[in-house]
C-alpha atoms as a PDB file:
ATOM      1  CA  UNK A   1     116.927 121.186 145.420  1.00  0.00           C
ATOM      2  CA  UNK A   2     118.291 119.197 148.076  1.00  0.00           C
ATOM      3  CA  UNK A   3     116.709 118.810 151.761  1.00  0.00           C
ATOM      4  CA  UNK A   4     119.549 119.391 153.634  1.00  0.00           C
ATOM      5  CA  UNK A   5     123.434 120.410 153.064  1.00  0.00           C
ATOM      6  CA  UNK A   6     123.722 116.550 154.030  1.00  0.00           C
ATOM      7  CA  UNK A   7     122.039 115.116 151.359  1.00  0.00           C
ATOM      8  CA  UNK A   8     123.865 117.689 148.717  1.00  0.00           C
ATOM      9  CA  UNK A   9     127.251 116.435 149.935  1.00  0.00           C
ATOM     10  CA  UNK A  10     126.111 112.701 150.325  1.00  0.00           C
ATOM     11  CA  UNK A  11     124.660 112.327 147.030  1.00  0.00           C
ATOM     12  CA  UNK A  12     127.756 114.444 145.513  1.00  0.00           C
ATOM     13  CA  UNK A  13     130.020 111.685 146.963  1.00  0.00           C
ATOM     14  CA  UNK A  14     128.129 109.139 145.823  1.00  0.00           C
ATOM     15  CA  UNK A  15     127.849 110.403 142.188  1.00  0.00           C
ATOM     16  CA  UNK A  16     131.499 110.843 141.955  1.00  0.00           C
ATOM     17  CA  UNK A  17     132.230 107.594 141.490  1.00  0.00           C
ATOM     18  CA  UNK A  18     129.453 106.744 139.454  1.00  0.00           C
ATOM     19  CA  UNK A  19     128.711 106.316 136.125  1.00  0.00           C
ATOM     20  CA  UNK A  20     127.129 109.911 135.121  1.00  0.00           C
ATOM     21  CA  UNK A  21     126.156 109.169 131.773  1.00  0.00           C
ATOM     22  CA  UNK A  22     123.701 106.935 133.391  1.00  0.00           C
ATOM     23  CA  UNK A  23     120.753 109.384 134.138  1.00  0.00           C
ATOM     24  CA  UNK A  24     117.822 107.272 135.690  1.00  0.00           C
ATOM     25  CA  UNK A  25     120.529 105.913 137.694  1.00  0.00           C
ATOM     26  CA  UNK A  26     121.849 109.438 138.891  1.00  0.00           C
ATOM     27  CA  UNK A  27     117.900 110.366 139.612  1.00  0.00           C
ATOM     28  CA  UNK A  28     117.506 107.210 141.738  1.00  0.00           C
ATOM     29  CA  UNK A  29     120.290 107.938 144.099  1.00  0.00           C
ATOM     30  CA  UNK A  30     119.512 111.538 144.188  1.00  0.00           C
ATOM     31  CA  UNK A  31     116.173 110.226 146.080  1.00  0.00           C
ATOM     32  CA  UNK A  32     117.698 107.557 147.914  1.00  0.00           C
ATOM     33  CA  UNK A  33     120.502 110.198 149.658  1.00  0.00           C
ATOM     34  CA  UNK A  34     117.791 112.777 150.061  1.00  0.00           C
ATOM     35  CA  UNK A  35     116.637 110.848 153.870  1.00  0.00           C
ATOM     36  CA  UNK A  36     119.654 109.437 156.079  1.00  0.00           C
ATOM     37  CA  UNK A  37     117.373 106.768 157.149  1.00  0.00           C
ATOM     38  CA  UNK A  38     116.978 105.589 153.758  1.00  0.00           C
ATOM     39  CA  UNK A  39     120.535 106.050 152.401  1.00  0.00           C
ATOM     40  CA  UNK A  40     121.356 103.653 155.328  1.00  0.00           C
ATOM     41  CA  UNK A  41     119.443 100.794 153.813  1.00  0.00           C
ATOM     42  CA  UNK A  42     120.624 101.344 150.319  1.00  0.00           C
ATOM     43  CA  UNK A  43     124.146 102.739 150.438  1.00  0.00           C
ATOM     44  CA  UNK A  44     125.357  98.979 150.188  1.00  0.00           C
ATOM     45  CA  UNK A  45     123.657  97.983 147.457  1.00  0.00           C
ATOM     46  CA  UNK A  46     124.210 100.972 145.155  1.00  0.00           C
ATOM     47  CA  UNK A  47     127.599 100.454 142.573  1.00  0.00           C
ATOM     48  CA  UNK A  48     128.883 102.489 139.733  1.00  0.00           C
ATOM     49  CA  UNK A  49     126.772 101.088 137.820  1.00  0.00           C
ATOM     50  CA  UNK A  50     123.740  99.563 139.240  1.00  0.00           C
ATOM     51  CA  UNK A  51     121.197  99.559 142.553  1.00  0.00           C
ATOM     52  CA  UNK A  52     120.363  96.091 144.116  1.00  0.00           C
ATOM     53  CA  UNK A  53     116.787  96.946 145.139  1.00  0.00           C
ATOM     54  CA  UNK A  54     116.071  93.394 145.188  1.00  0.00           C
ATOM     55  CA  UNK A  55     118.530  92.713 148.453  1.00  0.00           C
ATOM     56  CA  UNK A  56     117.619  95.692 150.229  1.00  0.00           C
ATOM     57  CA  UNK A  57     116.205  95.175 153.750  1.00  0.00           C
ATOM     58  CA  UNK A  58     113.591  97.690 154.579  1.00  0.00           C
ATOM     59  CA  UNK A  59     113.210  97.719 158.320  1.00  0.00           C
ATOM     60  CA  UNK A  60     111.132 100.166 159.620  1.00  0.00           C
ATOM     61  CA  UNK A  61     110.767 103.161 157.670  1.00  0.00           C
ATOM     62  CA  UNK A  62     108.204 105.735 158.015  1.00  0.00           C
ATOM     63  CA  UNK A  63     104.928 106.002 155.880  1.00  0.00           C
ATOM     64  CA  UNK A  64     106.665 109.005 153.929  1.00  0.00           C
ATOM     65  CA  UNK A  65     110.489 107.408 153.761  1.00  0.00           C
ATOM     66  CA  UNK A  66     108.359 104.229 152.528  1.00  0.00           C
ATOM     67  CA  UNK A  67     107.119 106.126 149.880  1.00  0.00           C
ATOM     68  CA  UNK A  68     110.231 108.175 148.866  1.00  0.00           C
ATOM     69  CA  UNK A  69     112.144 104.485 148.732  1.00  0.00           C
ATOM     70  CA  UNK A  70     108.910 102.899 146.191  1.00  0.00           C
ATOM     71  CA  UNK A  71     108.998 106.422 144.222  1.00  0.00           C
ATOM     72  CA  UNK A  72     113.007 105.343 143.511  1.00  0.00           C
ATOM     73  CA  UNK A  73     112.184 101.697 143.242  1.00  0.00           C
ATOM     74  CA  UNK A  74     109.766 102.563 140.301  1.00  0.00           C
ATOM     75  CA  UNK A  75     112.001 104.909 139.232  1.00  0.00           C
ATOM     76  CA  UNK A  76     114.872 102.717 138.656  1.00  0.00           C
ATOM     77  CA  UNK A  77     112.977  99.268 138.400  1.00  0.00           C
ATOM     78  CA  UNK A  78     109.722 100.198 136.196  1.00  0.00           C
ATOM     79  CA  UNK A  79     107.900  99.163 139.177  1.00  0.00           C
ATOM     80  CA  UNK A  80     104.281 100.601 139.774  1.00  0.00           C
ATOM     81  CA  UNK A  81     104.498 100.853 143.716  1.00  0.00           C
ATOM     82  CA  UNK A  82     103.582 104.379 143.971  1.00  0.00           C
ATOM     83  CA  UNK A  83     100.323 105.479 142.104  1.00  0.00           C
ATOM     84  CA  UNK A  84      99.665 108.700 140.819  1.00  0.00           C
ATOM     85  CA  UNK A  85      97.208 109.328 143.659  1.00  0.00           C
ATOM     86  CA  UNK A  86     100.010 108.641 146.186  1.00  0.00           C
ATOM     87  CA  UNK A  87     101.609 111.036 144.302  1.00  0.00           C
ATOM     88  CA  UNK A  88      98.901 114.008 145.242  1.00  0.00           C
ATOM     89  CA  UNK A  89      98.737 112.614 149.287  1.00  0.00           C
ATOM     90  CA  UNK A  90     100.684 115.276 151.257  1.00  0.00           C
ATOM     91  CA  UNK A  91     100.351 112.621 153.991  1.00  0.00           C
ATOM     92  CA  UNK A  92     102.623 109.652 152.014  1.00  0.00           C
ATOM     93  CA  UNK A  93     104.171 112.810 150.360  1.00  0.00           C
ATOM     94  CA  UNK A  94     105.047 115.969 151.838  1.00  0.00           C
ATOM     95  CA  UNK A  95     105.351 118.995 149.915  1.00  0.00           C
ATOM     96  CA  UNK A  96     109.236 119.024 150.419  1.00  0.00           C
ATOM     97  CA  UNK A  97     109.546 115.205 149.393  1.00  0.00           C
ATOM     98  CA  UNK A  98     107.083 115.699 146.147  1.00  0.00           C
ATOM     99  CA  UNK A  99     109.717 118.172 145.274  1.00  0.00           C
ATOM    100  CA  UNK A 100     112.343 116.342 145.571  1.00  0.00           C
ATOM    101  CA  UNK A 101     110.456 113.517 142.904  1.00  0.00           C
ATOM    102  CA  UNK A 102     109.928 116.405 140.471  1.00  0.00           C
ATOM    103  CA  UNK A 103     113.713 117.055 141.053  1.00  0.00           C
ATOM    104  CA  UNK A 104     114.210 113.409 140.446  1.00  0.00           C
ATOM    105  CA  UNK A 105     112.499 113.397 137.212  1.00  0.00           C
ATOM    106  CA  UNK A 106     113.876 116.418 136.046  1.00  0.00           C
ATOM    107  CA  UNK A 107     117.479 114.460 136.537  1.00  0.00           C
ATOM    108  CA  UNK A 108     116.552 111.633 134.780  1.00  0.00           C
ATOM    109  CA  UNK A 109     115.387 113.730 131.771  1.00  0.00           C
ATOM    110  CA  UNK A 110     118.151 115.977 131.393  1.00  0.00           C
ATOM    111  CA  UNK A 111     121.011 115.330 134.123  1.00  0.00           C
ATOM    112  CA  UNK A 112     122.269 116.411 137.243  1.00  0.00           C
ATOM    113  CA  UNK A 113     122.820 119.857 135.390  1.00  0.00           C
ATOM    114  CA  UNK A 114     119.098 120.366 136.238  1.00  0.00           C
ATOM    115  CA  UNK A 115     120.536 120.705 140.195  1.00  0.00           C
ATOM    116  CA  UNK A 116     122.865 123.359 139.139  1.00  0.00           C
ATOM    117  CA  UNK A 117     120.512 125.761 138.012  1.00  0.00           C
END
């Protein structure tokens, strides 16, 4: 599931030259192309092999971009930023964008495959 064609051919790119063994990382980019806005902030900061959360300048994203960018954070990082009652707010977390977590997790468990089918 993707939110756009944009993010499908964003994230694509960026997974090409990635390492794809590397499943967390694969899930964490997968959320971080899905918004333009955030994939702006992070795009520099994301290698083949790693993210640089730490040097990542927020600026002002929106209560639900916030909470897309945390849901990766944790994701990647181990973080707690997002509880699981954020989780169930369709305010921080639209139907479309808790989707795209439970996409995100699905990746991380068994691969980009999981996009595929």
């Amino acid at each position: 599931m993707y939110t756009e064609n944009q993010h499908r051919k964003i994230f694509e790119q960026v997974i090409d030259r990635m390492n794809q063994k590397n499943r967390n990382l694969l899930a964490t980019v997968y959320l971080l192309t899905a918004e333009p806005s955030i994939w702006q902030i992070a795009s520099a900061r994301v290698t083949r092999d790693s993210i640089d959360f730490e040097n990542m300048s927020l600026g002002s994203l929106k209560p639900t971009e916030y909470t897309l960018f945390a849901v990766a954070k944790d994701l990647y990082c181990g973080t707690e930023l997002v509880s699981i009652s954020d989780l169930a707010n369709r305010n921080l977390l639209p139907e479309e964008l808790f989707r795209l977590v439970c996409s995100a997790l699905c990746i991380g468990r068994h691969g980009k495959k999981v996009l595929e089918e």
